[in-house]
C-alpha atoms as a PDB file:
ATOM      1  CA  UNK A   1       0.000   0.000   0.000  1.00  0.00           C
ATOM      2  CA  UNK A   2       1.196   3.849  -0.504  1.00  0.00           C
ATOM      3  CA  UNK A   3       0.143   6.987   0.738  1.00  0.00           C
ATOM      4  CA  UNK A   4      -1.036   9.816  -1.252  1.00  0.00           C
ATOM      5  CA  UNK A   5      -1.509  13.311   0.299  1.00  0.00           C
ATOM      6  CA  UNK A   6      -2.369  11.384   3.684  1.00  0.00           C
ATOM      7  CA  UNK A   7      -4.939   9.038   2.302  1.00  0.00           C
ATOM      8  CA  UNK A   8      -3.741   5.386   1.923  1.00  0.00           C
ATOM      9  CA  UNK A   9      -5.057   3.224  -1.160  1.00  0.00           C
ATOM     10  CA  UNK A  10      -4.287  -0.311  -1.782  1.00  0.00           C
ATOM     11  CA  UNK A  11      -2.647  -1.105  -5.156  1.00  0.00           C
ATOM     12  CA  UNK A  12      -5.332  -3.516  -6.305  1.00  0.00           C
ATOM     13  CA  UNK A  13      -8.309  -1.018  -6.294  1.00  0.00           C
ATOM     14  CA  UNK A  14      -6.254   0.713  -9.034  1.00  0.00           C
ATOM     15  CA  UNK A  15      -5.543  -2.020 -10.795  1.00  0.00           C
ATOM     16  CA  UNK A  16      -8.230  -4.143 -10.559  1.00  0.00           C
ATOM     17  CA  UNK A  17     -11.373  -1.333 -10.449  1.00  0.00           C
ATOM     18  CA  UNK A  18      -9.379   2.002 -11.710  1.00  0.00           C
ATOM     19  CA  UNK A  19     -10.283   3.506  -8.379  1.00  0.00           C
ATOM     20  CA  UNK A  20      -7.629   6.411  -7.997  1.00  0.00           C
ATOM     21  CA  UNK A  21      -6.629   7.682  -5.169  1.00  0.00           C
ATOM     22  CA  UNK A  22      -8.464  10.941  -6.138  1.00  0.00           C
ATOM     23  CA  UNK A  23     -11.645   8.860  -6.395  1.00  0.00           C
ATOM     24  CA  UNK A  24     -11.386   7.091  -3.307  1.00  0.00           C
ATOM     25  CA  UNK A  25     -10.894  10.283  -1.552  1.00  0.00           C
ATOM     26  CA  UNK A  26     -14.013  11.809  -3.060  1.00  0.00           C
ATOM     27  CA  UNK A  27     -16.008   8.575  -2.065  1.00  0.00           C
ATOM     28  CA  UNK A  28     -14.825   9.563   1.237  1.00  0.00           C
ATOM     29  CA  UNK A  29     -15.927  13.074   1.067  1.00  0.00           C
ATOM     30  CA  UNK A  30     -19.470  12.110   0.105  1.00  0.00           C
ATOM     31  CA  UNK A  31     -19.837   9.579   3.274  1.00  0.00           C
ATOM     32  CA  UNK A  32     -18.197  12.584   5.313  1.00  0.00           C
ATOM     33  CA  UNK A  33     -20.956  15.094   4.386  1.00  0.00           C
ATOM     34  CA  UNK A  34     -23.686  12.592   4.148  1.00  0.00           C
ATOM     35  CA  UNK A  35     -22.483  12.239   7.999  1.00  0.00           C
ATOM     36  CA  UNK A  36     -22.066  15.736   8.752  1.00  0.00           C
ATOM     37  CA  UNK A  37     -25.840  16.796   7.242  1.00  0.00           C
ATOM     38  CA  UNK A  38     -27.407  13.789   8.891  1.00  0.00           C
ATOM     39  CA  UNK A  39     -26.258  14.463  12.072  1.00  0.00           C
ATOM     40  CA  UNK A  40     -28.443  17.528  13.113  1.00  0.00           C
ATOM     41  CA  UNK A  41     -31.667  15.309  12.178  1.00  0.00           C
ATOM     42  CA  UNK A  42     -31.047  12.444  14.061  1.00  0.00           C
ATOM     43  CA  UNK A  43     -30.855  15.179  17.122  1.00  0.00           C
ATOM     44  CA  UNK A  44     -33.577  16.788  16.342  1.00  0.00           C
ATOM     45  CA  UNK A  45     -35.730  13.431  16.551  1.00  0.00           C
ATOM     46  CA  UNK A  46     -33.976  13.064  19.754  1.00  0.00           C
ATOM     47  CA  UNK A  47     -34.667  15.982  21.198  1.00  0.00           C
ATOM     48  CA  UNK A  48     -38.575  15.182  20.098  1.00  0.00           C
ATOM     49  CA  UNK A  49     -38.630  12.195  21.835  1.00  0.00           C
ATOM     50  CA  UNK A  50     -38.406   9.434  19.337  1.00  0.00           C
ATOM     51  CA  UNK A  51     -36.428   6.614  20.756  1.00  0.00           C
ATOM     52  CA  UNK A  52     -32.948   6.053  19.387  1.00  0.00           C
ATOM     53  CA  UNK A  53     -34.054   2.127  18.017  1.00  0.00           C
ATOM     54  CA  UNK A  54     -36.732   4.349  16.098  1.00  0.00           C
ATOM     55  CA  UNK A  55     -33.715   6.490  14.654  1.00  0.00           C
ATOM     56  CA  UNK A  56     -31.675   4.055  13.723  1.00  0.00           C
ATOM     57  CA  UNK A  57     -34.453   2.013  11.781  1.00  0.00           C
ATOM     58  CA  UNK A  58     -34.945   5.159  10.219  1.00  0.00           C
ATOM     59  CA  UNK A  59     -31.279   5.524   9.151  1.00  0.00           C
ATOM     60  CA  UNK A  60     -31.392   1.506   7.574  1.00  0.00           C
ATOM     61  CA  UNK A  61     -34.163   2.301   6.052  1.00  0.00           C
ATOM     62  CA  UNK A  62     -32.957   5.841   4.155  1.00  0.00           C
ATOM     63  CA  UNK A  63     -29.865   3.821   3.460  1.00  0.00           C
ATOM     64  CA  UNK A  64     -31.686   0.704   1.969  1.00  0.00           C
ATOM     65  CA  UNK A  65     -33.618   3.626  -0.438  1.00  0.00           C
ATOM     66  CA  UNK A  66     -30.582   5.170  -1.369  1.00  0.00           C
END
């Protein structure tokens, strides 16, 4: 494995799937804002009282959709 600009890619994604390491640092980026826009929902159902099973459910089932 090698590390590019801090972000460390095995060999075989290139190879194999032609996943830079420019891609796989934008597929990182999208699960990083996904996160950080999420985030203020899921404590907003909180602070409404919805149990945090319900939340999660609710996550699985946004991420089955998508």
């Amino acid at each position: 494995m090698f590390s590019f600009s801090g972000v460390i890619i095995n060999p075989m994604l290139e190879k194999y799937y032609n996943l830079t390491p420019e891609k796989s640092v934008l597929f990182g980026l999208v699960g990083a804002i996904a996160f950080i826009l999420t985030t203020p929902i899921a404590f907003m159902l909180r602070r409404a009282n919805f149990k945090r099973r319900s939340i999660i459910y609710l996550g699985l089932f946004i991420h089955g959709i998508a």
